[in-house]
Protein backbone atom coordinates (compact mmCIF):
# COMPACT_ATOMS: atom_id res chain seq x y z
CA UNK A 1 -4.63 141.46 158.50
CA UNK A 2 -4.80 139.26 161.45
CA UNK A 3 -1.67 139.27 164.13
CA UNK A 4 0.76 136.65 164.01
CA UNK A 5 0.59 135.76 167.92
CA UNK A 6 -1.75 137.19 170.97
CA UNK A 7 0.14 137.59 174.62
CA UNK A 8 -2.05 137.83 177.09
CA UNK A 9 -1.62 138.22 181.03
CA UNK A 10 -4.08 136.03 183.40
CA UNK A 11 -5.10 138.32 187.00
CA UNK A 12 -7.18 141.12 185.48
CA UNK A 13 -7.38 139.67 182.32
CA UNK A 14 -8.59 136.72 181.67
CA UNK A 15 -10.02 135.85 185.64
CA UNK A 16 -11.43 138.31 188.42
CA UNK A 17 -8.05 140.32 189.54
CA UNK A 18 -9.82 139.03 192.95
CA UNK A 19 -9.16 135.17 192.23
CA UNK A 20 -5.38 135.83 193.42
CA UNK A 21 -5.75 137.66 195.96
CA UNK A 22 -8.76 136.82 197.86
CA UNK A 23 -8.71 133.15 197.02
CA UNK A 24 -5.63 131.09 196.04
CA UNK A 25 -3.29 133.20 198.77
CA UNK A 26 -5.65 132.72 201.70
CA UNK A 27 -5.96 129.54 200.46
CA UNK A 28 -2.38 128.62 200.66
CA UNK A 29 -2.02 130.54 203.79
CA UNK A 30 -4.75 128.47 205.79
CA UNK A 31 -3.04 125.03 204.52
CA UNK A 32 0.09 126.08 205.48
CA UNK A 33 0.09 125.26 209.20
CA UNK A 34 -0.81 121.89 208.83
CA UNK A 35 1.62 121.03 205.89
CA UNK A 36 4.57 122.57 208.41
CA UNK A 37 3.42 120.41 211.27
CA UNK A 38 3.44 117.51 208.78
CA UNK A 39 6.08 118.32 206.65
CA UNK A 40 9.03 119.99 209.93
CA UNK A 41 11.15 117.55 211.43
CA UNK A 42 14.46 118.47 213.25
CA UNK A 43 17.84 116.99 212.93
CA UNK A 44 20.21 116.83 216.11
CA UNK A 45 23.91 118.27 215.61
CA UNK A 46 26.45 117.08 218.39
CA UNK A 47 29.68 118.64 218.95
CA UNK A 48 32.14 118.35 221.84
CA UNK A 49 30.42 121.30 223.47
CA UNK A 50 26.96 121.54 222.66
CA UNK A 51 23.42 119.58 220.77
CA UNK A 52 21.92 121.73 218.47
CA UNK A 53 18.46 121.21 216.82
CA UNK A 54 18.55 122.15 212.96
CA UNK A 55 15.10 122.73 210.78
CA UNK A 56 14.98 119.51 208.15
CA UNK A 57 16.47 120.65 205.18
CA UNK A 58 15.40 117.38 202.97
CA UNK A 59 12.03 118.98 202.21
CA UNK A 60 13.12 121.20 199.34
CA UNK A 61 10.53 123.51 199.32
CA UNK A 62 10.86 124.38 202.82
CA UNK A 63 14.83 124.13 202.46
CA UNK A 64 14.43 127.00 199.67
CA UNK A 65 13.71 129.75 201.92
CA UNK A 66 16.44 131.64 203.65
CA UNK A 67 18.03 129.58 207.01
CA UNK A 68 17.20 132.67 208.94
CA UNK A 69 13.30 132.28 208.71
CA UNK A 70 13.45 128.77 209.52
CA UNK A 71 14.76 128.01 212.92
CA UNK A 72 11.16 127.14 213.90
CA UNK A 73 7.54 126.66 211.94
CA UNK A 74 6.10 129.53 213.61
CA UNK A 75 9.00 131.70 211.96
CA UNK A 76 8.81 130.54 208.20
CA UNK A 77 4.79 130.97 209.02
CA UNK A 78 5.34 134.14 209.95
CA UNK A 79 8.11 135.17 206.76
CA UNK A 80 5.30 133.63 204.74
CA UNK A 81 2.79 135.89 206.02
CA UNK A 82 4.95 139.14 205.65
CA UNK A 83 5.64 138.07 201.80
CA UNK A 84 2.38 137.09 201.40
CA UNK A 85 1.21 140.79 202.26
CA UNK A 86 3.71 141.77 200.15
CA UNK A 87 2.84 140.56 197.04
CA UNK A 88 6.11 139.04 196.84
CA UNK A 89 7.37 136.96 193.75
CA UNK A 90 10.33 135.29 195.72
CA UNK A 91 10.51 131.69 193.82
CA UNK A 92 10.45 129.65 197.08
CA UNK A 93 7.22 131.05 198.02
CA UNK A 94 5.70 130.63 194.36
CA UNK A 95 7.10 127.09 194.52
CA UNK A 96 5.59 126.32 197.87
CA UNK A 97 1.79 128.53 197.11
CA UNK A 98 2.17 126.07 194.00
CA UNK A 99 2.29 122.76 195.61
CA UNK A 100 -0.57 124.02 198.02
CA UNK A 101 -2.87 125.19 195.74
CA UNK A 102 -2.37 121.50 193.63
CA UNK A 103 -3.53 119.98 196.51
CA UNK A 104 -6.94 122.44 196.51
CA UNK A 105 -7.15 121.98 192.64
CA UNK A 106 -7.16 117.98 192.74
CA UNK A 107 -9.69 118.30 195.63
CA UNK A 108 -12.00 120.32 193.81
CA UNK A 109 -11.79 123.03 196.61
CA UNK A 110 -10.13 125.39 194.01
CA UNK A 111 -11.59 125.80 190.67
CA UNK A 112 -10.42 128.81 188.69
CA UNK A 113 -12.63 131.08 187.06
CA UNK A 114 -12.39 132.55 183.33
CA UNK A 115 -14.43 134.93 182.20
CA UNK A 116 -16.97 133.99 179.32
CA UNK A 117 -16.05 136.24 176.82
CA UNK A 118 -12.70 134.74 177.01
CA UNK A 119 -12.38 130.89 175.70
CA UNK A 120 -14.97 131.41 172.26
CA UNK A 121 -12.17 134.47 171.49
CA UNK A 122 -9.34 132.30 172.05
CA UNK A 123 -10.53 129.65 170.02
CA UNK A 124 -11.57 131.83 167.26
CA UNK A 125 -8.01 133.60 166.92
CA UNK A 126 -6.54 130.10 166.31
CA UNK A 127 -9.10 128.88 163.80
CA UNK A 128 -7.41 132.13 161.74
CA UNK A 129 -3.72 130.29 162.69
CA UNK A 130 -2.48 132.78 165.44
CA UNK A 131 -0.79 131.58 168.29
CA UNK A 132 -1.79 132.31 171.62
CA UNK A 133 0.32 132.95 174.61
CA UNK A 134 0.31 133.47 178.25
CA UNK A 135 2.91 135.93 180.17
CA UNK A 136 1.42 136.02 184.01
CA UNK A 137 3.92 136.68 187.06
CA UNK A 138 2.53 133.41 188.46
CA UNK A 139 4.90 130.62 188.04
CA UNK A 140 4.68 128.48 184.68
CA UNK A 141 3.53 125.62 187.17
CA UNK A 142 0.76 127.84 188.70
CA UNK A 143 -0.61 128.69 184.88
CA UNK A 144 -0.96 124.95 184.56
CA UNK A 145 -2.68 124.43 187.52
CA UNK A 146 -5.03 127.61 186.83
CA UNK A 147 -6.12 126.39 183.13
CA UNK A 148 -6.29 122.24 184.09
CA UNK A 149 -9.18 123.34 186.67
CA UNK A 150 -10.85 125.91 185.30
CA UNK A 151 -14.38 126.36 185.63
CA UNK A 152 -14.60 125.29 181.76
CA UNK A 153 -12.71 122.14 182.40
CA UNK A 154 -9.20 121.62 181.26
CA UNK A 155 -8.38 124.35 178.57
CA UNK A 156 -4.56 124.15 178.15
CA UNK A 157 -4.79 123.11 175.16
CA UNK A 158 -6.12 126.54 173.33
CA UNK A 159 -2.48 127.88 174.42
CA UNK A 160 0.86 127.28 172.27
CA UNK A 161 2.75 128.26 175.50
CA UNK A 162 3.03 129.96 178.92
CA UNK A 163 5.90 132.35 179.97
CA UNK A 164 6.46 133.58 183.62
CA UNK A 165 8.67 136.30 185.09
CA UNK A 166 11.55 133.72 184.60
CA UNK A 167 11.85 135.53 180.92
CA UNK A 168 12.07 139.34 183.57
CA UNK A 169 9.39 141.34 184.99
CA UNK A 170 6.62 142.37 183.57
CA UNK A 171 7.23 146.08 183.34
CA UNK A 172 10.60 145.54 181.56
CA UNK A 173 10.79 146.06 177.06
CA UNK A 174 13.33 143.16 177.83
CA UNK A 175 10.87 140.64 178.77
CA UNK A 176 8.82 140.74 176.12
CA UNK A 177 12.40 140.69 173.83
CA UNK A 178 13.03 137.97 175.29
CA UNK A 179 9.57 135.93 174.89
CA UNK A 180 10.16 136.94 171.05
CA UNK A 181 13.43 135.97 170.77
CA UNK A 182 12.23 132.53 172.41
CA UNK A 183 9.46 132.01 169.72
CA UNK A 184 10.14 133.38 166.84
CA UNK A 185 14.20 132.80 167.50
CA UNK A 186 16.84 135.00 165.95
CA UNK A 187 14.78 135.90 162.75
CA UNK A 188 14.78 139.01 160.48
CA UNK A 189 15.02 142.45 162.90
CA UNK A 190 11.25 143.73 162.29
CA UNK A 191 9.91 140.33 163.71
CA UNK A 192 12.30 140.47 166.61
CA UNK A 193 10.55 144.28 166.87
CA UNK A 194 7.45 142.52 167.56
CA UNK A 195 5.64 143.48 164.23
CA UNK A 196 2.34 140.99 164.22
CA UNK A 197 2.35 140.55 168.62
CA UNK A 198 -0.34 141.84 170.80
CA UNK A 199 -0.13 141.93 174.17
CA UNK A 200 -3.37 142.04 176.33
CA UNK A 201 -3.15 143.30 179.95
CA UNK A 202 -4.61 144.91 182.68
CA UNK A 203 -1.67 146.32 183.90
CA UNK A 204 -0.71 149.95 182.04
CA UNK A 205 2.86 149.38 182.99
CA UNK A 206 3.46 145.80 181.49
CA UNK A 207 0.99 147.38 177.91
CA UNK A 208 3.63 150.26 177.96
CA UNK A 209 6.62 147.62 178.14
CA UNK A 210 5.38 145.46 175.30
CA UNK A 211 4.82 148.04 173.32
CA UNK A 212 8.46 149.54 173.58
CA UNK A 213 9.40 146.14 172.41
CA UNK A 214 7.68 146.37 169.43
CA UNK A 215 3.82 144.99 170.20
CA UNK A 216 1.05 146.58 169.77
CA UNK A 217 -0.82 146.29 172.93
CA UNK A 218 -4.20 146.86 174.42
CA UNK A 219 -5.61 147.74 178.16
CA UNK A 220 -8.00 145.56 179.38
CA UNK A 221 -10.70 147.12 181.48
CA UNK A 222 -12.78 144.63 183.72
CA UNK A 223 -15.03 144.91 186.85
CA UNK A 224 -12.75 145.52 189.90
CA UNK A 225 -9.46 146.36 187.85
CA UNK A 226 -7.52 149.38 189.22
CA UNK A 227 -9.44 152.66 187.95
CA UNK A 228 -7.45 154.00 184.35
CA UNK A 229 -6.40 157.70 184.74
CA UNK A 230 -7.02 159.94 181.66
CA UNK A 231 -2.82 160.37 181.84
CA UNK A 232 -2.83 155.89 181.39
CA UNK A 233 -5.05 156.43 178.49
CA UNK A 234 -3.72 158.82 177.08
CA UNK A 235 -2.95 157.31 173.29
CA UNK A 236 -3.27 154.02 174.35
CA UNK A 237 -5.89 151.38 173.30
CA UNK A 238 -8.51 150.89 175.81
CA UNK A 239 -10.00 147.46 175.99
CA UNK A 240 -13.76 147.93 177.76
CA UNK A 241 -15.74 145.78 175.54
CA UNK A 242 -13.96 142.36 176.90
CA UNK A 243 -12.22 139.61 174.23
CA UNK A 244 -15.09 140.21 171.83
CA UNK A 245 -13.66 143.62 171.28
CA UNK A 246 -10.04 142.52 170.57
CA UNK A 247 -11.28 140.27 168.14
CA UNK A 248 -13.47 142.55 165.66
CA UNK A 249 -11.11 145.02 166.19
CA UNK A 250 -8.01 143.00 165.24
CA UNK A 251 -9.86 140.55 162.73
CA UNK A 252 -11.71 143.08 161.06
CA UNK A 253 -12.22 142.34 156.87
């Protein structure tokens, strides 16, 4: 019997877990300069003993990081950097990569790549009525962005929704309660157990997560993904034969 709904993660997954990494965040990180020097202004404070110069808070997204890293440009460049290394998923710097990376999308400088396999599976699942989701740690707005300019044109519409750590972190049962609870909303218990979900990932933590909530869920093994240990697949189901796999496995008469 076919699954009631698919979850599936993006980096690793569906795209080259390079794409992130080695393109959108240097991107972002080379535009940046020029949209501080465009974007900085200063306002002047007067008291009766001193003028102060304070960073322009009226741009939002520069407003959102903390007042400590931006006295100057030079020092929110530099905060940006340091998170940047860091993997970090602080919101402000999502929001701002976000707004960057728009501007490469619209100019065609960024197009994001799916892997072939993927698209013909997707649209084959919902020919049999299951819904398809997407749970990525990049912001709702940066899925968006990622399936309007993708390499096969604008494919958002082959998704019934998109989910981002905004429901919890990826490695947490709780997340992927919480993405049930969202969809299928306070229904009979085994549903809200995730009977009828799969969740697709790279990522052995997040498969481990979804499946204490209930999912059955699958490893996805591509080109450049972080080698699998024997302990990581160790009674787990290993997904080396790409979306084709999922699909006669799961769809199987």
């Amino acid at each position: 019997m076919p699954p009631k709904a698919i979850l599936i993660d993006i980096e690793g997954t569906i795209c080259p877990i390079t794409f992130v990494k080695g393109t959108l965040y240097p991107y972002a990180l080379k535009a940046l300069p020029t949209y501080l020097s465009k974007n900085w202004t200063t306002t002047t404070t007067t008291t009766a003993a001193t003028t102060t110069a304070d960073p322009q808070t009226t741009n939002p997204l520069i407003a959102a990081f903390p007042q400590a890293h931006t006295s100057t440009p030079t020092a929110l460049l530099d905060h940006i950097k340091t998170l940047t290394i860091q993997n970090s998923k602080s919101p402000a710097l999502k929001a701002l990569q976000g707004h960057l990376w728009q501007a490469g999308y619209e100019s065609g400088e960024l197009v994001a790549p799916i892997y072939p396999d993927v698209l013909p599976a997707i649209r084959a699942w919902r020919s049999s009525q299951v819904k398809v989701y997407v749970y990525s740690s990049g912001s709702v707005r940066a899925q968006d962005l990622f399936f309007r300019y993708s390499c096969e044109g604008d494919v958002r519409s082959v998704f019934d929704g998109f989910f981002d750590t905004g429901v919890g972190a990826k490695v947490e049962a709780g997340s992927y309660r919480r993405i049930l609870r969202e969809v299928e909303g306070e229904k009979r218990e085994e549903e809200e157990r995730g009977e009828g979900w799969v969740f697709l990932s790279d990522h052995v933590g997040e498969v481990k997560a979804a499946i204490e909530a209930g999912m059955m869920g699958g490893i996805v093994v591509r080109e450049g993904n972080a080698p699998l240990s024997e302990e990581d697949k160790a009674g787990m189901w290993v997904i080396e034969g790409g979306f084709a796999e999922v699909t006669e496995k799961l769809f199987a008469e």
